[in-house]
Protein backbone atom coordinates (compact mmCIF):
# COMPACT_ATOMS: atom_id res chain seq x y z
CA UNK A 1 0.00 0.00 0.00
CA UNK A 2 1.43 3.52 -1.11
CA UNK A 3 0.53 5.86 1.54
CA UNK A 4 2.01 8.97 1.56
CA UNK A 5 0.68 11.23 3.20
CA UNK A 6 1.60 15.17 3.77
CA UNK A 7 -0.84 16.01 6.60
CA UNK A 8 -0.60 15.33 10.41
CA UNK A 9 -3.31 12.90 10.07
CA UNK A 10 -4.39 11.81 13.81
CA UNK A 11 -4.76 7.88 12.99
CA UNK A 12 -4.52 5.95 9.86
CA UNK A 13 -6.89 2.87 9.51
CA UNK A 14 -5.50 2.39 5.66
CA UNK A 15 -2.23 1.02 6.54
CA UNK A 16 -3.90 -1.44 9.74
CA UNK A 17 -6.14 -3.00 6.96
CA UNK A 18 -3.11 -3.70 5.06
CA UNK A 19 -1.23 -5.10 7.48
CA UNK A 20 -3.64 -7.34 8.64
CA UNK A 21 -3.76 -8.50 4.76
CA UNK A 22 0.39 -9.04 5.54
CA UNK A 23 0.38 -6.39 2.69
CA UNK A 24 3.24 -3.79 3.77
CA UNK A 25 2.95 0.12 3.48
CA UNK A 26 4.97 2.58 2.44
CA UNK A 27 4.56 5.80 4.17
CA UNK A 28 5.82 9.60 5.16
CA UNK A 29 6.36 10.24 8.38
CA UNK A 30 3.28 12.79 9.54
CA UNK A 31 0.75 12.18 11.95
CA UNK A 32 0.28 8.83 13.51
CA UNK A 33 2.80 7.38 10.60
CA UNK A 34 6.10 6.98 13.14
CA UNK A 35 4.28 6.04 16.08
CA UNK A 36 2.19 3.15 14.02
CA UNK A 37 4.86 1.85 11.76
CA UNK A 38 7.67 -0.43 12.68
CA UNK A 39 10.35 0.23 9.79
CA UNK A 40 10.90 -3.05 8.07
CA UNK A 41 8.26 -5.16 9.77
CA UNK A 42 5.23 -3.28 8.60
CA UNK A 43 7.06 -1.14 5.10
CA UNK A 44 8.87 1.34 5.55
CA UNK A 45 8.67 4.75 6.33
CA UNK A 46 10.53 7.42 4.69
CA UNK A 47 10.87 11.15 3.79
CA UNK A 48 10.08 11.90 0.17
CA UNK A 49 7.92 10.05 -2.07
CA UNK A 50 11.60 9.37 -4.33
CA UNK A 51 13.17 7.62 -0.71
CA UNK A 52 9.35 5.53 -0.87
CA UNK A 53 9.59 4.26 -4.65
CA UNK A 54 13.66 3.35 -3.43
CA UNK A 55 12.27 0.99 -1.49
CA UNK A 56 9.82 -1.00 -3.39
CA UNK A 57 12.08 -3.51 -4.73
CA UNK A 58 12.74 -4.25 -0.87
CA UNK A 59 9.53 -5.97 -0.75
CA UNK A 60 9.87 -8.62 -2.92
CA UNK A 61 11.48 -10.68 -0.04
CA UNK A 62 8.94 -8.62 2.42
CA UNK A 63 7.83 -11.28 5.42
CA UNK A 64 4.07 -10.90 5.40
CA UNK A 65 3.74 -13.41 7.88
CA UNK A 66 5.38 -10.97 10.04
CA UNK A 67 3.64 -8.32 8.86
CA UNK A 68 -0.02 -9.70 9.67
CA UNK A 69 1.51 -10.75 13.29
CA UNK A 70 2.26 -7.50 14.15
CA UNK A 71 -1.53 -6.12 13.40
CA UNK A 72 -3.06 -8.91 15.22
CA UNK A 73 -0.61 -8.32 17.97
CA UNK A 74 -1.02 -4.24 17.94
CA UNK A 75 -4.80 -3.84 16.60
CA UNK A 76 -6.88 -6.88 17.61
CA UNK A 77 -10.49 -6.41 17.91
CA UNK A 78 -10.31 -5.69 21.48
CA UNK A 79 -7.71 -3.58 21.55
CA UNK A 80 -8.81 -1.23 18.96
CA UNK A 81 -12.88 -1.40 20.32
């Protein structure tokens, strides 16, 4: 998932719906971005939308297993009701 933001959005349910797909996001840093993310488990986060498309032929070998384990670990049901 491409998200790249440029706003201090407050919480980004995008990217949590991707992970829990194991599908791994690549995002700016603003708003909830850096507190959300964990750089190379869930994408990877970086500065400029050039740094981003650097970085997609790092997820070819991407762990999605890992990926999905970290939403269900960070934004179960429970947790996020």
């Amino acid at each position: 998932l491409v998200f790249p933001i440029e706003w201090p959005e407050p919480f980004g349910l995008a990217p949590v719906e991707a992970w829990a797909c194991g599908t791994p996001v690549l995002a700016r840093p603003y708003g909830s971005v850096p507190e959300l993310h964990f750089d190379g488990v869930t994408g990877y986060v970086r500065d400029s939308i050039a740094e981003l498309a650097a970085m997609v032929p790092q997820l070819e070998g991407f762990d999605r297993a890992r990926c999905r384990a970290y939403a269900e670990r960070n934004f179960s049901l429970t947790r996020m009701c």
